[in-house]
N, C-alpha and C. Protein backbone atom coordinates (compact mmCIF):
# COMPACT_ATOMS: atom_id res chain seq x y z
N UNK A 1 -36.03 124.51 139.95
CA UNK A 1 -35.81 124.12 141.33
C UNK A 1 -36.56 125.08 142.25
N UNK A 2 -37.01 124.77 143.36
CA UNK A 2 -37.43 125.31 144.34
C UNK A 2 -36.38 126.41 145.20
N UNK A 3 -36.81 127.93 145.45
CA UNK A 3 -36.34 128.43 145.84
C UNK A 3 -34.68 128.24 146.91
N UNK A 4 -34.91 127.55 147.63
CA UNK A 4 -34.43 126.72 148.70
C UNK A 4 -33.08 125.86 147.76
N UNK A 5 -33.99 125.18 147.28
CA UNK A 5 -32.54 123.86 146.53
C UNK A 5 -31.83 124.72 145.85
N UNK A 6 -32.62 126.18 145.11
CA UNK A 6 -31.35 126.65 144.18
C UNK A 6 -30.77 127.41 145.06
N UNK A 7 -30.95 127.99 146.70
CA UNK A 7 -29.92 128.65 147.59
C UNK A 7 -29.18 127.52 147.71
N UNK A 8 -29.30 126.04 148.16
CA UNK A 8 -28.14 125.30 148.61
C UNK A 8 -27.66 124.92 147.46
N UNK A 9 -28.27 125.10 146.44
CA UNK A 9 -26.81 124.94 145.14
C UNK A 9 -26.12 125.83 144.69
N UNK A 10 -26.09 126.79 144.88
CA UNK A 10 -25.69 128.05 144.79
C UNK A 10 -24.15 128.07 146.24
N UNK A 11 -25.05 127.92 147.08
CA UNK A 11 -24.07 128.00 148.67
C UNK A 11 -23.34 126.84 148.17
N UNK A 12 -23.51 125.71 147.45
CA UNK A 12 -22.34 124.60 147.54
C UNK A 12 -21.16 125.12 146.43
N UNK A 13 -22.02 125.81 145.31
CA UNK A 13 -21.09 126.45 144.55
C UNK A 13 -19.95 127.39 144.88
N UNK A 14 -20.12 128.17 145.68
CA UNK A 14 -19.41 129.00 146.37
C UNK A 14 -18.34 128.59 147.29
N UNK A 15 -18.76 127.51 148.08
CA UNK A 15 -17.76 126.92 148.36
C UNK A 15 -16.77 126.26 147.44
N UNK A 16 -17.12 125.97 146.43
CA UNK A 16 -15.95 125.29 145.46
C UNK A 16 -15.65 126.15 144.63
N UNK A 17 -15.76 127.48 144.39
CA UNK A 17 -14.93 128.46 143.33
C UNK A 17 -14.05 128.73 142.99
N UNK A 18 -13.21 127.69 143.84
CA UNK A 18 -11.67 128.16 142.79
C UNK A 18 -11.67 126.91 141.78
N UNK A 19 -12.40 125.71 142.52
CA UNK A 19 -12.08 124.66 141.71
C UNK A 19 -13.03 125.02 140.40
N UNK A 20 -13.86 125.36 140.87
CA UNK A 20 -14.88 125.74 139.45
C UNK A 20 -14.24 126.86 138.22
N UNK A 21 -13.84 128.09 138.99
CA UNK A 21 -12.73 128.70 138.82
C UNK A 21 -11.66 127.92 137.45
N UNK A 22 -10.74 126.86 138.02
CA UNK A 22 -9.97 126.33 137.56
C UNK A 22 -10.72 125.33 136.34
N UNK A 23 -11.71 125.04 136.75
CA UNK A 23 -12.53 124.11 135.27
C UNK A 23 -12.91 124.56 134.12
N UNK A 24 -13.23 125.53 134.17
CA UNK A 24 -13.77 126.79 133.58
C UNK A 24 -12.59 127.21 132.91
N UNK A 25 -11.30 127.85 133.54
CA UNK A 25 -9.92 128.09 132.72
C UNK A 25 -9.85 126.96 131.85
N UNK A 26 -10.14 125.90 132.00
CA UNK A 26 -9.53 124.40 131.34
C UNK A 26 -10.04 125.16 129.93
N UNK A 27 -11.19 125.32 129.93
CA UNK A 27 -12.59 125.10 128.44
C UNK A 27 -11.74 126.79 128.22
N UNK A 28 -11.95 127.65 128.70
CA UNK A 28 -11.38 129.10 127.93
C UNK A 28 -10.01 128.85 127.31
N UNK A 29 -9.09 128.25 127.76
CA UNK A 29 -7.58 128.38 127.12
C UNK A 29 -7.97 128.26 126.17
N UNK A 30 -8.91 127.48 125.46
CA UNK A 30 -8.85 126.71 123.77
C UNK A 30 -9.35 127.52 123.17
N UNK A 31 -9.76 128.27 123.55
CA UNK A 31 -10.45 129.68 122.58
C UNK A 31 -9.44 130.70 121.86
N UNK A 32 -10.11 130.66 120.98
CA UNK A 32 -9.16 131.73 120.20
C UNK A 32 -9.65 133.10 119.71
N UNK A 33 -9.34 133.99 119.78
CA UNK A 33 -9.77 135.68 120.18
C UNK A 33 -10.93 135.86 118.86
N UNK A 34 -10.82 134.74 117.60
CA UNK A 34 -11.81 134.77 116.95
C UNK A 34 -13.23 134.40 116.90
N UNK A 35 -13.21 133.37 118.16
CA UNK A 35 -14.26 133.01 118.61
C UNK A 35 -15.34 133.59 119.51
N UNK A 36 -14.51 134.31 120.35
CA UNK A 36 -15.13 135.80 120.91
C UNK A 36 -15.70 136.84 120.54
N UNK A 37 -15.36 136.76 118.69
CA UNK A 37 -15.65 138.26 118.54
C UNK A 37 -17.17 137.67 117.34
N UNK A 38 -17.19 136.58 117.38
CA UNK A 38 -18.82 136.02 116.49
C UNK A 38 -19.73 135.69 117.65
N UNK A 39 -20.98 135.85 117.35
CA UNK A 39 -22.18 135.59 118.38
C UNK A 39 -22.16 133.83 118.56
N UNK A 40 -22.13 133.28 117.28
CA UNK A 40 -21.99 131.69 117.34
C UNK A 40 -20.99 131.27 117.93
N UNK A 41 -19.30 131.90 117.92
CA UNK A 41 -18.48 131.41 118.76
C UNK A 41 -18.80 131.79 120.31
N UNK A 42 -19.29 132.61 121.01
CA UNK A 42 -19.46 132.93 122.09
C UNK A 42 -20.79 131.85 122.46
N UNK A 43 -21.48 131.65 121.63
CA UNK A 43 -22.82 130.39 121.82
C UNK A 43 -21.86 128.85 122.30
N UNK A 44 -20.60 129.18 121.23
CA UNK A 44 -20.64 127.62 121.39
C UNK A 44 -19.51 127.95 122.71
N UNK A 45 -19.10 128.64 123.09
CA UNK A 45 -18.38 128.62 124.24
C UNK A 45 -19.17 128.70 125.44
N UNK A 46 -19.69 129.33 125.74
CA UNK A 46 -20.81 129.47 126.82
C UNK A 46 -21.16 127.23 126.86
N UNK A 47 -21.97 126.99 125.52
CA UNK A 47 -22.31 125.64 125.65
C UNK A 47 -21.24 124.53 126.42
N UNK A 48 -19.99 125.26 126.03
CA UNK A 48 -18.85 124.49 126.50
C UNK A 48 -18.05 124.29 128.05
N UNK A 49 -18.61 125.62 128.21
CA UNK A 49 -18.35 125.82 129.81
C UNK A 49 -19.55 125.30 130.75
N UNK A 50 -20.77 125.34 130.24
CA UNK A 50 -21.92 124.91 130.51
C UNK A 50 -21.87 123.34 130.62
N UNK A 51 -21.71 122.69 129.56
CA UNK A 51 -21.04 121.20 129.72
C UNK A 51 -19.89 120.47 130.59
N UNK A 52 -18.80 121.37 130.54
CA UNK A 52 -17.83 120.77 131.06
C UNK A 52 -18.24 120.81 132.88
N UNK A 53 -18.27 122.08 133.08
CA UNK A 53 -18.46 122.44 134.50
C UNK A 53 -20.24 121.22 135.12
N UNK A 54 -21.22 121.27 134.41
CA UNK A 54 -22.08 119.97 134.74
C UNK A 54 -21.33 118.66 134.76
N UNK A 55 -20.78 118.39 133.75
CA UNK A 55 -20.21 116.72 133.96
C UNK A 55 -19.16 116.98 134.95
N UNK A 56 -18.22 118.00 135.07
CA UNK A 56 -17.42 118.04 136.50
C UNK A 56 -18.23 118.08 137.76
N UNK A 57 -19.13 118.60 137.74
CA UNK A 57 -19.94 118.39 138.91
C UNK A 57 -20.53 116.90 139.23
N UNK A 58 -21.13 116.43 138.06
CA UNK A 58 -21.99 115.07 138.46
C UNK A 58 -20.67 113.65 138.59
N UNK A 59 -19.40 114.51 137.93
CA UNK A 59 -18.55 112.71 137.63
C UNK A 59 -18.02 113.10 138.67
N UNK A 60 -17.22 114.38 139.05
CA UNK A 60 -15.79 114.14 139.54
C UNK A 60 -16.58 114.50 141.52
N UNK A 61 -17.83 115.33 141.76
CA UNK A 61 -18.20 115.56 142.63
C UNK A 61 -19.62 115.01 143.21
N UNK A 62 -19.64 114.19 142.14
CA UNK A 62 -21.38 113.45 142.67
C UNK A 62 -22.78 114.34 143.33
N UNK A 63 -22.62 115.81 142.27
CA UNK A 63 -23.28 116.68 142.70
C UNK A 63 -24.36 116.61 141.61
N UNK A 64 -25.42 117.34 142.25
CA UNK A 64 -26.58 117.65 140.92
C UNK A 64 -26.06 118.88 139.60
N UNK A 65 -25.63 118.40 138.44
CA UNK A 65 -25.40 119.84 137.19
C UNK A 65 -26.69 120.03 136.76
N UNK A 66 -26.61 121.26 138.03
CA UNK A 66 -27.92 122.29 137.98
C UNK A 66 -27.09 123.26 137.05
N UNK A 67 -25.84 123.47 136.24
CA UNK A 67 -26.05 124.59 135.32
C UNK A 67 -27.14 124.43 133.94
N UNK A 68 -28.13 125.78 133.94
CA UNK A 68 -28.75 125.66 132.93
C UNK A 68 -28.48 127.11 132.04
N UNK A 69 -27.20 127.71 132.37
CA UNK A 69 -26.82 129.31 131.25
C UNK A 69 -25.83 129.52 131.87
N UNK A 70 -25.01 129.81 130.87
CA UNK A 70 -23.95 130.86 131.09
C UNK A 70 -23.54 132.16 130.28
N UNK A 71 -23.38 132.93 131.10
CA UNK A 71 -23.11 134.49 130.47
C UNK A 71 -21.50 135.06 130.63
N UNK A 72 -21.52 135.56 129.39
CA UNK A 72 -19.58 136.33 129.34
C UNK A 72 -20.56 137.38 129.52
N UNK A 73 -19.81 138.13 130.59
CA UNK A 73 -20.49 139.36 130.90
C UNK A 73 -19.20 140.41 130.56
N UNK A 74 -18.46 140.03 130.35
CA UNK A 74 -17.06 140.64 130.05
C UNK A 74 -15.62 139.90 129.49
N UNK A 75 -14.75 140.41 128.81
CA UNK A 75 -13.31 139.46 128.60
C UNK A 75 -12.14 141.00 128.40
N UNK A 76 -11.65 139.67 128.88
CA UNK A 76 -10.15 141.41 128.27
C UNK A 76 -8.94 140.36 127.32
N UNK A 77 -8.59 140.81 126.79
CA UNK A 77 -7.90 140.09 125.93
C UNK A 77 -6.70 140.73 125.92
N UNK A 78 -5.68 139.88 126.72
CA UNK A 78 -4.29 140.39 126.92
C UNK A 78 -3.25 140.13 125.71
């Protein structure tokens, strides 16, 4: 995307962060602390949050799913 479209997709994102927030919790609950600790389970989770959060964007908000990566940059495991 052009500089520009990825600021206003970015700025639309921000405005919706809790809901994104909350979509995102949906896909993590199902994880299980074993899946975190393999490189392939963290692949296929990332893929999963990556998926869900695009089709929530294009079905439920008629937005463009401009996600193309997602990164666990951290977890704490209570």
């Amino acid at each position: 995307q052009p500089s520009i479209a990825s600021d206003l997709f970015i700025s639309a994102l921000a405005e919706i962060e809790a809901d994104l927030v909350s979509e995102i919790t949906n896909v993590i609950l199902e994880v299980e602390l074993g899946q975190l600790e393999s490189v392939g389970g963290r692949a296929r989770l990332t893929n999963a949050i990556k998926g869900h959060v695009n089709e929530y964007l294009e079905q439920d908000l008629d937005m463009f799913p401009g996600i193309t990566e997602v990164f666990i940059i951290n977890y704490n495991v209570i």
